[in-house]
C-alpha atoms as a PDB file:
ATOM      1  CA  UNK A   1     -56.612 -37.863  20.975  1.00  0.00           C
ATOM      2  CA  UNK A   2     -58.101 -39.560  17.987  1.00  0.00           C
ATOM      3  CA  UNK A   3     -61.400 -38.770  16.408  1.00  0.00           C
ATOM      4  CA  UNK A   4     -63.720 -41.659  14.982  1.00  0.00           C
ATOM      5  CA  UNK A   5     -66.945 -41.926  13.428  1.00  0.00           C
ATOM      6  CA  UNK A   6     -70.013 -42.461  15.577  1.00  0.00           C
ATOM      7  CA  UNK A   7     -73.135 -44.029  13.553  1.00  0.00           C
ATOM      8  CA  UNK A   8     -74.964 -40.083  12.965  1.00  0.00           C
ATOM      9  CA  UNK A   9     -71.271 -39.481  10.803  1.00  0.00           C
ATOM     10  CA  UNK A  10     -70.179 -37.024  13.215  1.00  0.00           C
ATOM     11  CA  UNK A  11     -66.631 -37.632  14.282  1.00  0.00           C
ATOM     12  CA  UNK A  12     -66.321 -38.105  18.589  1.00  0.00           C
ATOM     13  CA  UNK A  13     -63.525 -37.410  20.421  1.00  0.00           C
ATOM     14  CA  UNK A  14     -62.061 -39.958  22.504  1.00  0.00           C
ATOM     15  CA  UNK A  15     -58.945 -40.359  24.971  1.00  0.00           C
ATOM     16  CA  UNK A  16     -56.121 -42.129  23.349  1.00  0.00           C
ATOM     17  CA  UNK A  17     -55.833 -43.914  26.525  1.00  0.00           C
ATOM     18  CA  UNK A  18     -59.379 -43.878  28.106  1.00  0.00           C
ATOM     19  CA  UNK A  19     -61.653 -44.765  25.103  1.00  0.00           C
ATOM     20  CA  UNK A  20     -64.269 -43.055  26.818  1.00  0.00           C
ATOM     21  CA  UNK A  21     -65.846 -39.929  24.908  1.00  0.00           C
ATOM     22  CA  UNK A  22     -66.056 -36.492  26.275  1.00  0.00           C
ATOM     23  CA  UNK A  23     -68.799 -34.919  27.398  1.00  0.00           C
ATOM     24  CA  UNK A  24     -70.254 -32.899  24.940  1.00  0.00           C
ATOM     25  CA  UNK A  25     -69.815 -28.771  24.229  1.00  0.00           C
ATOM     26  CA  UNK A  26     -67.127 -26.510  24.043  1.00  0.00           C
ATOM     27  CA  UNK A  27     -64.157 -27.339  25.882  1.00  0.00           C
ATOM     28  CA  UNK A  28     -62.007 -24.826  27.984  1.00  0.00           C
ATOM     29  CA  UNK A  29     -58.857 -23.626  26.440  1.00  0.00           C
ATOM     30  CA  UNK A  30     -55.943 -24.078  28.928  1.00  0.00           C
ATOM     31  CA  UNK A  31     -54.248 -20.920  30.272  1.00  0.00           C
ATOM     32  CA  UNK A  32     -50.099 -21.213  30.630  1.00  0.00           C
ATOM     33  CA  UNK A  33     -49.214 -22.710  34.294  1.00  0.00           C
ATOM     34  CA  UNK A  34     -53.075 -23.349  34.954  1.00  0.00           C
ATOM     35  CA  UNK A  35     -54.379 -25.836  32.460  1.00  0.00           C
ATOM     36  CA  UNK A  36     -58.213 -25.779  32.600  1.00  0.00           C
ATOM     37  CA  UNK A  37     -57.936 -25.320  37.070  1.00  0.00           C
ATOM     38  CA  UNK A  38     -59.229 -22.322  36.498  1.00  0.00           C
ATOM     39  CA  UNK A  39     -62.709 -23.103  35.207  1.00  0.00           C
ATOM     40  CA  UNK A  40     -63.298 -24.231  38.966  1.00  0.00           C
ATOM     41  CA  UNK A  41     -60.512 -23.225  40.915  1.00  0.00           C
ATOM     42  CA  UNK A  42     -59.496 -26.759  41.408  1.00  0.00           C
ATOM     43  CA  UNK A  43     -56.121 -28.898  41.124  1.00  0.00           C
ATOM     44  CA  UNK A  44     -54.206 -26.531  43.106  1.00  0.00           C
ATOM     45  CA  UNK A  45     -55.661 -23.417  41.558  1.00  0.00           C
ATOM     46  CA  UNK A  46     -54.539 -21.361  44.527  1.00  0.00           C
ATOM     47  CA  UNK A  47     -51.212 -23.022  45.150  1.00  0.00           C
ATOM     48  CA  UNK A  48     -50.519 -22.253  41.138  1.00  0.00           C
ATOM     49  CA  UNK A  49     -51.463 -18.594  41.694  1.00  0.00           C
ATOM     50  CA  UNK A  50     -48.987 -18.083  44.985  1.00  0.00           C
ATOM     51  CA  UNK A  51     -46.337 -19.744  42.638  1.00  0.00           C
ATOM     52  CA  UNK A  52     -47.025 -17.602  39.709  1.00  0.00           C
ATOM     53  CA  UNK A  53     -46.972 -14.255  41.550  1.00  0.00           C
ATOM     54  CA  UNK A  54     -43.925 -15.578  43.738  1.00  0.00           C
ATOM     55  CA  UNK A  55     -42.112 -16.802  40.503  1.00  0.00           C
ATOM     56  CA  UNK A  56     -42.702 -13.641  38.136  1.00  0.00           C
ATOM     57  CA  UNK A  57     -41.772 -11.129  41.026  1.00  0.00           C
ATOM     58  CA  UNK A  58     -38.787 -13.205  41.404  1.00  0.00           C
ATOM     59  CA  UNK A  59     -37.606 -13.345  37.874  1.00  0.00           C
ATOM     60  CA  UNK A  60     -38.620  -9.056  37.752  1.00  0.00           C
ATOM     61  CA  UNK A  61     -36.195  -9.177  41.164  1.00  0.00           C
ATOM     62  CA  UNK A  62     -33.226 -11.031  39.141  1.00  0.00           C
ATOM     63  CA  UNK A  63     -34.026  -9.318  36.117  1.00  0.00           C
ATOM     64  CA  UNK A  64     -33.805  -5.761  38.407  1.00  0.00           C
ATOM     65  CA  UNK A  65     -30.298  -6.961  39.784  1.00  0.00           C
ATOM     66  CA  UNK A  66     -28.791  -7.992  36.035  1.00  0.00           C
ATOM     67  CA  UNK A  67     -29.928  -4.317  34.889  1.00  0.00           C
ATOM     68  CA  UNK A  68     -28.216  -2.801  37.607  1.00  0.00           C
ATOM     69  CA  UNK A  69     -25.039  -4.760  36.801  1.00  0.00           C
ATOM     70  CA  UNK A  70     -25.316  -3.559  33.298  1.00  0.00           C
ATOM     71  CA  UNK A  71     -25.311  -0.287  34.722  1.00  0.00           C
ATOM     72  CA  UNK A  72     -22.528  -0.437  36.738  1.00  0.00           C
ATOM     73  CA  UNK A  73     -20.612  -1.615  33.907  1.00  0.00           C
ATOM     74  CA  UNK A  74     -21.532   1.270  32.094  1.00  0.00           C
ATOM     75  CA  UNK A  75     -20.093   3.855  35.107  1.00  0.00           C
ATOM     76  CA  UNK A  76     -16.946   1.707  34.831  1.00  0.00           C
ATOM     77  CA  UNK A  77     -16.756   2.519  31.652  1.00  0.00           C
ATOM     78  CA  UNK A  78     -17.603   6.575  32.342  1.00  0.00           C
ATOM     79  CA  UNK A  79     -19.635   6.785  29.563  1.00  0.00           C
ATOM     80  CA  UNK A  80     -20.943   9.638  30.980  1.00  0.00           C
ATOM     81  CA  UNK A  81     -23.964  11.154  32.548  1.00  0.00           C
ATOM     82  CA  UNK A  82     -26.051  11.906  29.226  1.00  0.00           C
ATOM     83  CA  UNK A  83     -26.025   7.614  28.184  1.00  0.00           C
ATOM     84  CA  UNK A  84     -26.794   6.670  31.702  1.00  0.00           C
ATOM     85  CA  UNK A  85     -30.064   8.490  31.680  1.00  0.00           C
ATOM     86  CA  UNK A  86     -30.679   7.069  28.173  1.00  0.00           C
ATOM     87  CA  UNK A  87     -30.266   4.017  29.629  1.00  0.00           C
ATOM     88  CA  UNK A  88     -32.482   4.212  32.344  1.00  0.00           C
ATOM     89  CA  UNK A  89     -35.240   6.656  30.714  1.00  0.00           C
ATOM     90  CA  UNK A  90     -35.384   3.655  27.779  1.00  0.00           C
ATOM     91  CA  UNK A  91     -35.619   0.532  29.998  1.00  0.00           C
ATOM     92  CA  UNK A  92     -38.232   2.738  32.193  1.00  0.00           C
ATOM     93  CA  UNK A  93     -40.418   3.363  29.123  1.00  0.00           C
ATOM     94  CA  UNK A  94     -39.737  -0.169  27.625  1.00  0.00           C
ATOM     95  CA  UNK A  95     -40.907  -1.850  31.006  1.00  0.00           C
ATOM     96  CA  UNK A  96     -43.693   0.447  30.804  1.00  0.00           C
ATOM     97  CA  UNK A  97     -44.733  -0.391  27.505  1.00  0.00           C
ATOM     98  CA  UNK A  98     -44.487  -4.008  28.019  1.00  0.00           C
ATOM     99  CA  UNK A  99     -46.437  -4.188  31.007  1.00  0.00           C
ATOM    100  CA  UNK A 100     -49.096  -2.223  29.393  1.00  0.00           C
ATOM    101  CA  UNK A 101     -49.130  -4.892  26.513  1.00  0.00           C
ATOM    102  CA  UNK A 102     -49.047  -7.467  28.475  1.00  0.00           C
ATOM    103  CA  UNK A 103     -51.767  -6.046  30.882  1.00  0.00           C
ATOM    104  CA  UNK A 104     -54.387  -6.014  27.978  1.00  0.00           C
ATOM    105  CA  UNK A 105     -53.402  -9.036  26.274  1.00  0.00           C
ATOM    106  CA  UNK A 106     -55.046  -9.973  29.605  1.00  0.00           C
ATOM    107  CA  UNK A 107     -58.181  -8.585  29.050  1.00  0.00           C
ATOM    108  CA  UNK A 108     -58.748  -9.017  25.317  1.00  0.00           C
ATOM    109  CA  UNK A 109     -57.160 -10.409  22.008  1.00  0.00           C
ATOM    110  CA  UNK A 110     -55.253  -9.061  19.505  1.00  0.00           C
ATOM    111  CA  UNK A 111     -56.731  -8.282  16.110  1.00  0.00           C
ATOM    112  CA  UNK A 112     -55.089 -11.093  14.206  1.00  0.00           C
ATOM    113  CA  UNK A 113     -54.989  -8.566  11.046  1.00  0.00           C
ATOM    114  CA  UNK A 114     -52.899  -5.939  12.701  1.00  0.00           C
ATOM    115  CA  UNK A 115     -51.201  -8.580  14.914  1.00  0.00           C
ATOM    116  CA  UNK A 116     -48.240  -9.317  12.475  1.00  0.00           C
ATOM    117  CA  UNK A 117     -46.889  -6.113  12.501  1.00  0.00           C
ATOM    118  CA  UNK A 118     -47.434  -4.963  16.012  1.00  0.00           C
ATOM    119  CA  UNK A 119     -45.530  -8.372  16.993  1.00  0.00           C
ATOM    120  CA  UNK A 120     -42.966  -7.351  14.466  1.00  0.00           C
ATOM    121  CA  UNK A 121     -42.588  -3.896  16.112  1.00  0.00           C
ATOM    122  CA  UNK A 122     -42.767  -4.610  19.351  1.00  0.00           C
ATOM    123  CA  UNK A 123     -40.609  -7.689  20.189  1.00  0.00           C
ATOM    124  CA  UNK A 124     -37.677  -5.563  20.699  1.00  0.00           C
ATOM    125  CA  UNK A 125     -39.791  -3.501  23.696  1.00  0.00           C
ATOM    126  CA  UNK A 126     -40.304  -6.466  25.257  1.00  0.00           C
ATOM    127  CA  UNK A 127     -37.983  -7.919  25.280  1.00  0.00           C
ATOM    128  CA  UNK A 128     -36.234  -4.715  26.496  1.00  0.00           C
ATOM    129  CA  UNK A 129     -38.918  -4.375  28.904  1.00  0.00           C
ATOM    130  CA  UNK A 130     -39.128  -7.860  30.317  1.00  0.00           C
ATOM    131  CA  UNK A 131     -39.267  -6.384  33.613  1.00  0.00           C
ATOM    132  CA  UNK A 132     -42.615  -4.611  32.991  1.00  0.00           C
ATOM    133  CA  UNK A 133     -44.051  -8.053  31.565  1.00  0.00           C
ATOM    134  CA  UNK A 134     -43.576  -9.814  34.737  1.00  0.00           C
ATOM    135  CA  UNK A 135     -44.609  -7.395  37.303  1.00  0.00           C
ATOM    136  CA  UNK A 136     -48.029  -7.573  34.447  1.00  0.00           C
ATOM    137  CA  UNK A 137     -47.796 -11.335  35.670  1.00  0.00           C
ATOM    138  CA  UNK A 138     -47.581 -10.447  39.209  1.00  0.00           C
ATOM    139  CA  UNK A 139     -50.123  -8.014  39.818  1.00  0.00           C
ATOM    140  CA  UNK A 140     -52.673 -10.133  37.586  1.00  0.00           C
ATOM    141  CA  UNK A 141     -51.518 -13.743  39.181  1.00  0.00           C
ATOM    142  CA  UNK A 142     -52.816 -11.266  42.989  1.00  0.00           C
ATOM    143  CA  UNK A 143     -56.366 -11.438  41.474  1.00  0.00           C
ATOM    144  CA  UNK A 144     -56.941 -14.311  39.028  1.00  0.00           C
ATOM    145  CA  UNK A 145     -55.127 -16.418  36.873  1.00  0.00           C
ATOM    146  CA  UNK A 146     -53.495 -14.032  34.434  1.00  0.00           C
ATOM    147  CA  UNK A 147     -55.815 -14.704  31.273  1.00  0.00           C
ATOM    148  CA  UNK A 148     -58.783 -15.986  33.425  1.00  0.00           C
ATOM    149  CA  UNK A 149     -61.283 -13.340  33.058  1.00  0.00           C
ATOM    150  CA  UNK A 150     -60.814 -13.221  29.000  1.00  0.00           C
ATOM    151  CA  UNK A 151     -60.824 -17.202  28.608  1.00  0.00           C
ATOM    152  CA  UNK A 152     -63.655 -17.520  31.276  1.00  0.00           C
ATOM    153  CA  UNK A 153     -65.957 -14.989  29.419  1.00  0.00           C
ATOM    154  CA  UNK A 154     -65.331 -16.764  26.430  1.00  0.00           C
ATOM    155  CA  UNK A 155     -65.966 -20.028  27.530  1.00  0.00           C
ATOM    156  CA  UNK A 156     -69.310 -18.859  28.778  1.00  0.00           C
ATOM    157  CA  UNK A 157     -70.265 -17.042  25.659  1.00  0.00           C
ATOM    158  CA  UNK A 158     -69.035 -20.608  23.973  1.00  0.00           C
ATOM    159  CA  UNK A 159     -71.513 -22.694  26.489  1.00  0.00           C
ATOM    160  CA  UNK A 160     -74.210 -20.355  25.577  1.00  0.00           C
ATOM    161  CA  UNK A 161     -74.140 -20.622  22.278  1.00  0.00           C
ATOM    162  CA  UNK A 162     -73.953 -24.563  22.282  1.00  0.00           C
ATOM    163  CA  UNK A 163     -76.840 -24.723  25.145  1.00  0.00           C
ATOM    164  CA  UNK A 164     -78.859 -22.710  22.707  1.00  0.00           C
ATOM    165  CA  UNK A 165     -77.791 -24.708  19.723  1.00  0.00           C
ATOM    166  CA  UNK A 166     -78.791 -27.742  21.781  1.00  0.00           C
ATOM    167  CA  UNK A 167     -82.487 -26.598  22.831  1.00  0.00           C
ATOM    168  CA  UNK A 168     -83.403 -25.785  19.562  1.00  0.00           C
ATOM    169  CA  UNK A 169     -82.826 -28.717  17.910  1.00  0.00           C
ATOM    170  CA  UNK A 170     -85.747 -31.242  18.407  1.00  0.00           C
ATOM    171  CA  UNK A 171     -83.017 -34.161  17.935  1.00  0.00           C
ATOM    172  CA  UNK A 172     -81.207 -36.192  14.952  1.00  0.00           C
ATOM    173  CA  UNK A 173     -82.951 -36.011  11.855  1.00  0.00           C
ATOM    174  CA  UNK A 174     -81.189 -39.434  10.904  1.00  0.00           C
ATOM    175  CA  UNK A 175     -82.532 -41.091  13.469  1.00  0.00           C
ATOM    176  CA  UNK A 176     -86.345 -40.270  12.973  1.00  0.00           C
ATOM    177  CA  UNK A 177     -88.333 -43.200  12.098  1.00  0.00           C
ATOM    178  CA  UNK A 178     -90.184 -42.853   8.410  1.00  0.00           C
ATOM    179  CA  UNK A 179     -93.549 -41.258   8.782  1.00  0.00           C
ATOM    180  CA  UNK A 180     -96.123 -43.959   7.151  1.00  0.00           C
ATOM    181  CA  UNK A 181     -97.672 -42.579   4.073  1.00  0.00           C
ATOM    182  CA  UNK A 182    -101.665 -43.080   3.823  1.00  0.00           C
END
């Protein structure tokens, strides 16, 4: 997309193939494997959903399966009783954790001051607790589009504020003719 001038001095945004501007006010952000389908449940918005809870409950399936390899390399290895409950009691609590996380990253954002550390100190649970992150992704995709509520109550606060912007103005001052002076 490339932005020109229009004749007010405001820039407009225009297609790089189209040349035809967009309509104005806030645009919808896109949500990952949705794009902007989910503003009106359009372009396969269903179809997207089935393949998003189908694909994350697959991955949590194959995920399951590699942990439980793991596992039974660790009982080759008779490492003893004590490590495999470690084992299990800290993916449990990881996959846990993560699906908590990810389960209210849903619902709101992050405070972008404390966000640098928390990412810092919690990449390692989950990635530990990948598990937990996609069944997040799987019981959210069963509803909505995981994301939709939070991006669809911003949009709307975003259209409300630019309708409201929009009333009150009585149109371009630039444009107003010169009043004649008596």
């Amino acid at each position: 997309m490339s932005d020109e001038q229009t004749p007010s001095g405001s820039p407009e945004r225009r297609d790089a193939g189209a040349g035809v501007p967009e309509r104005g006010g806030p645009e919808p952000e896109e949500i990952r494997f949705f794009g902007t389908s989910w503003v009106h449940h359009d372009g396969g918005y269903a179809l997207r959903r089935a393949g998003v809870a189908v694909g994350s409950l697959a991955l949590a399936a194959a995920g399951a399966a590699v942990l439980r390899f793991a596992f039974q390399g660790l009982e080759v290895a008779d490492v003893g009783p004590f490590v495999g409950i470690l084992v299990v009691a800290g993916f449990a609590i990881c996959s846990a954790l993560a699906f908590r996380r990810t389960w209210e990253g849903f619902a709101r954002r992050p405070d972008p001051a404390a966000q640098s550390a928390a990412d810092r100190s919690g990449q390692g649970l989950m990635l530990i607790g990948f598990i937990g992150s996609l069944l997040a992704y799987f019981c959210r995709s069963l509803v909505e589009a995981p994301g939709e509520k939070l991006h669809r109550a911003e949009y709307a606060a975003a259209r409300e504020r630019y309708e409201r912007r929009r009333g009150a103005r009585t149109g371009n001052p630039a444009a107003k003719k010169p009043r004649k002076r008596r």
